[in-house]
C-alpha atoms as a PDB file:
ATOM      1  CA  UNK A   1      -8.186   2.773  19.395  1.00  0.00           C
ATOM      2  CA  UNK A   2     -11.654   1.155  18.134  1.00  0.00           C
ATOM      3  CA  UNK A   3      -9.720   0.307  14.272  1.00  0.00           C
ATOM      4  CA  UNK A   4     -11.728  -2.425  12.442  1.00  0.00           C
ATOM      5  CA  UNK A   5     -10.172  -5.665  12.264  1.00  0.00           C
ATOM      6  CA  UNK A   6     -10.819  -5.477   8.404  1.00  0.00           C
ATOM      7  CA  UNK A   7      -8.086  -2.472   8.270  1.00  0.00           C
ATOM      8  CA  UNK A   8      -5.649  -4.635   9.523  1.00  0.00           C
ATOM      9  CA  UNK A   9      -6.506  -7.807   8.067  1.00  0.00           C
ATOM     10  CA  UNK A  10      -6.585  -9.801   4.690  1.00  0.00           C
ATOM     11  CA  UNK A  11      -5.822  -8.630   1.342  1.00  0.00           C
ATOM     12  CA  UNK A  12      -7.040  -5.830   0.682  1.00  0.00           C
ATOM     13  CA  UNK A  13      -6.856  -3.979   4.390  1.00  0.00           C
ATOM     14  CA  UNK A  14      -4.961  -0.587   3.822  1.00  0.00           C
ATOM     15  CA  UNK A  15      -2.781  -2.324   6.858  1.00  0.00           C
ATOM     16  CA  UNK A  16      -1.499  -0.353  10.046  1.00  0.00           C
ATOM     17  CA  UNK A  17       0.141   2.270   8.418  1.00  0.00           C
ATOM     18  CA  UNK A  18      -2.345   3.569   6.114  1.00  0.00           C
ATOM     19  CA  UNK A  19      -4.327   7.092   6.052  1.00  0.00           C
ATOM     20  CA  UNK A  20      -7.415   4.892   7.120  1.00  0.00           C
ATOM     21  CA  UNK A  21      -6.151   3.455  10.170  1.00  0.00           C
ATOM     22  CA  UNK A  22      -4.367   6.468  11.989  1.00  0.00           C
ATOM     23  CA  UNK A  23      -7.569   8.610  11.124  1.00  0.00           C
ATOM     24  CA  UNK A  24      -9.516   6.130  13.168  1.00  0.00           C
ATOM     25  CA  UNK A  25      -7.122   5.559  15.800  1.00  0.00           C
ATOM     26  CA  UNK A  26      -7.105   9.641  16.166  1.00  0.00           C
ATOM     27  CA  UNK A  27     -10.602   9.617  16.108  1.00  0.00           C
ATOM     28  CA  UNK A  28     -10.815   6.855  18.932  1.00  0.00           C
ATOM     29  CA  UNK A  29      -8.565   8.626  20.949  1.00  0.00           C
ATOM     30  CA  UNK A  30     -10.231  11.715  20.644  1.00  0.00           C
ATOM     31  CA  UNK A  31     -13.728  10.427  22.013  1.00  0.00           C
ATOM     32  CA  UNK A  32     -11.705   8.168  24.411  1.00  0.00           C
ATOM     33  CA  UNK A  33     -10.439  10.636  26.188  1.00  0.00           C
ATOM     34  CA  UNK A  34     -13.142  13.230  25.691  1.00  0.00           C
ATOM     35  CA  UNK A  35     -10.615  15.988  24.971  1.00  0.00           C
ATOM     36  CA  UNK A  36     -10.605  18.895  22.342  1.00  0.00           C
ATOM     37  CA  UNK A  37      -7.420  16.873  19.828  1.00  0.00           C
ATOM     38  CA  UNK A  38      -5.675  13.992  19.347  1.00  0.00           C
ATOM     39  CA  UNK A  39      -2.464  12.833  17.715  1.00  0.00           C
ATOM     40  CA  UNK A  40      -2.413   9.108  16.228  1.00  0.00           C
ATOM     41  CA  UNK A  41       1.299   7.538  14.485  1.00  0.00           C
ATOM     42  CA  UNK A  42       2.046   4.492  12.826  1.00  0.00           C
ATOM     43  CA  UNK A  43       5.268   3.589  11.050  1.00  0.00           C
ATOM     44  CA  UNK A  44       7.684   1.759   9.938  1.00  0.00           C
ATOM     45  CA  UNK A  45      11.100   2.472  12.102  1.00  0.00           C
ATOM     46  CA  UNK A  46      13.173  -0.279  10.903  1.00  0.00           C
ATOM     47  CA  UNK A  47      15.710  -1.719  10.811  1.00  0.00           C
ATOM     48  CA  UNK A  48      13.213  -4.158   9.344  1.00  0.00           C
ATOM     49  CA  UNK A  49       9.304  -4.610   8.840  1.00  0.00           C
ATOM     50  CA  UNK A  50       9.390  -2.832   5.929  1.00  0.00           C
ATOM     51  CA  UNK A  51       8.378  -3.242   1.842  1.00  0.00           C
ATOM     52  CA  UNK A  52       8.701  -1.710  -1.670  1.00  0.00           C
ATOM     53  CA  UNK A  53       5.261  -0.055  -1.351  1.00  0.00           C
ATOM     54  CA  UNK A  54       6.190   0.778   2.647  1.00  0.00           C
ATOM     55  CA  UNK A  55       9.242   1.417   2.971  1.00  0.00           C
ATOM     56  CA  UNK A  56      11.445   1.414   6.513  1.00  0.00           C
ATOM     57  CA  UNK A  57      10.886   5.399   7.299  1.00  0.00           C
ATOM     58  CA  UNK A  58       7.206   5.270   6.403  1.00  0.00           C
ATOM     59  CA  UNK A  59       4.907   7.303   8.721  1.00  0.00           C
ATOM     60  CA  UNK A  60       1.473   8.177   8.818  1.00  0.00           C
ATOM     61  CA  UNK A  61       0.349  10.942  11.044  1.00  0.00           C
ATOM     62  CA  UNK A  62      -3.628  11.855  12.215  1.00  0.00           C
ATOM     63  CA  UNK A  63      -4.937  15.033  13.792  1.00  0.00           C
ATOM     64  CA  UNK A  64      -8.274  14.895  15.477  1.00  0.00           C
ATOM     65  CA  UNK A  65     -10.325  17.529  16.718  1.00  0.00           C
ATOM     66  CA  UNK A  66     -13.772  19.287  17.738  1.00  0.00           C
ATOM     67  CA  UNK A  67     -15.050  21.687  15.580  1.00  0.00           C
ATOM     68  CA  UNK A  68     -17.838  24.263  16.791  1.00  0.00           C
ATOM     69  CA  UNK A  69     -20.208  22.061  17.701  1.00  0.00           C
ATOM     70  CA  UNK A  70     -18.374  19.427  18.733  1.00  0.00           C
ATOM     71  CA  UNK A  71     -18.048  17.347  15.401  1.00  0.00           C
ATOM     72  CA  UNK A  72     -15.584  15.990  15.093  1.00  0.00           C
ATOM     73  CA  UNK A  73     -12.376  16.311  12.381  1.00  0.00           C
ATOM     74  CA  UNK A  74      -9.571  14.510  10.885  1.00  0.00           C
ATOM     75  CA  UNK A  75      -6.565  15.397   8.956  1.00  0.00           C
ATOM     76  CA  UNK A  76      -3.945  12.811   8.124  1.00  0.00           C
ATOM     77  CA  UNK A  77      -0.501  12.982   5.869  1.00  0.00           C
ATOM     78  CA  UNK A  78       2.184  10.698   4.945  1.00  0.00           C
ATOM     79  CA  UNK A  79       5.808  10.658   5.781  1.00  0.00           C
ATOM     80  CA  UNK A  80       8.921   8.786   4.755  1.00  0.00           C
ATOM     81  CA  UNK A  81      11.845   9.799   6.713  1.00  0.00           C
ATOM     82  CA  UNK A  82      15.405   8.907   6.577  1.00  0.00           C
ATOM     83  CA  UNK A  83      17.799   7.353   9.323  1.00  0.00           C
ATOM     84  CA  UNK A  84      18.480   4.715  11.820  1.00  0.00           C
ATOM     85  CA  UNK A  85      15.121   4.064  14.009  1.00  0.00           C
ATOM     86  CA  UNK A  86      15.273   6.293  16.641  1.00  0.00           C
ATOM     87  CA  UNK A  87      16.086   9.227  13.715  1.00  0.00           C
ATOM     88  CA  UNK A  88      13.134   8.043  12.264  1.00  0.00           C
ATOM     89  CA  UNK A  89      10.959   8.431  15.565  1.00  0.00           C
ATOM     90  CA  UNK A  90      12.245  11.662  16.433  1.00  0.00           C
ATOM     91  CA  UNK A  91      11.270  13.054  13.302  1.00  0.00           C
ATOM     92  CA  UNK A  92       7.630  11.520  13.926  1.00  0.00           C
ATOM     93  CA  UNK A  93       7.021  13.198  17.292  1.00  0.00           C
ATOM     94  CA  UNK A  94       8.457  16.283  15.663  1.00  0.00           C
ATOM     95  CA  UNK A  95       6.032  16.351  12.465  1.00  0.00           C
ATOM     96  CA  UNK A  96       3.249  15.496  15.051  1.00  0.00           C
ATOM     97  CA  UNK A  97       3.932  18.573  16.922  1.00  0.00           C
ATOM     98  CA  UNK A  98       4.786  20.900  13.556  1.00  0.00           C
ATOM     99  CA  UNK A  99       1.403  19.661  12.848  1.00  0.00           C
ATOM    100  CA  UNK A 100      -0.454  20.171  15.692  1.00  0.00           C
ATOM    101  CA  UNK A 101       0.869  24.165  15.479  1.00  0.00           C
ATOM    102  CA  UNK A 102      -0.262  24.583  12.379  1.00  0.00           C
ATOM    103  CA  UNK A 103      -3.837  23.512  13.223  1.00  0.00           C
ATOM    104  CA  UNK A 104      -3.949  25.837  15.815  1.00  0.00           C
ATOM    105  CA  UNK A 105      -1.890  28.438  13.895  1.00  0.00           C
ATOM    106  CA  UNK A 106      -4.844  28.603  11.353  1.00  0.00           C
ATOM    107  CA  UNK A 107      -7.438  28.689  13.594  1.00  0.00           C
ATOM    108  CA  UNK A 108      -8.803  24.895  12.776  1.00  0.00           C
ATOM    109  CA  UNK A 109      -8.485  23.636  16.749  1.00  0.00           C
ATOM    110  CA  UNK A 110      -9.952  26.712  18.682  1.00  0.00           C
ATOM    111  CA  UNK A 111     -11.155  25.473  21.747  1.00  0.00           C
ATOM    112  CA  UNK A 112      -7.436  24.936  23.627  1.00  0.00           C
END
């Protein structure tokens, strides 16, 4: 979802799972689709794929939405969760929900 080739690549790209990449994919989807939020994920399920400074349970999770206005916003957070890989994606799509409520709990997404 329109991420720059230099997040993902060389040295010193933040890499797929980063803050940086699932705030643009979110953002991406968001104008994609033309709709009022979007939810971008990327993690590391295991069993394998990951590393000491990602480790296997490492998530990153992005909220987009329009403001008033129609600007766009972005909130992202960081996960590590525990378990075998389908644990570890269930706990994902739950966090992505939880997350979603409390946008709209506290009034940030008000156009659903």
């Amino acid at each position: 979802m329109q991420v720059p080739l230099s997040y993902l690549e060389g040295d010193q790209a933040p890499g797929a799972v980063s803050r940086e990449t699932v705030e643009q994919m979110a953002r991406g989807a968001l104008e994609a689709a033309d709709s009022d939020f979007a939810i971008a994920s990327s993690g590391i399920a295991g069993p394998g794929g990951g590393s000491v400074s990602k480790p296997v349970g490492t998530v990153w999770l992005a909220w987009a939405w329009r403001r008033d206005g129609g600007t766009a916003a972005v909130a992202a957070r960081e996960f590590l969760f525990s378990g075998d890989r389908e644990s570890i994606r269930r706990q994902s799509v739950i966090a992505a929900l939880e997350g979603l409520e409390g946008l709209l709990r506290d009034g940030r997404i008000k156009n659903i």
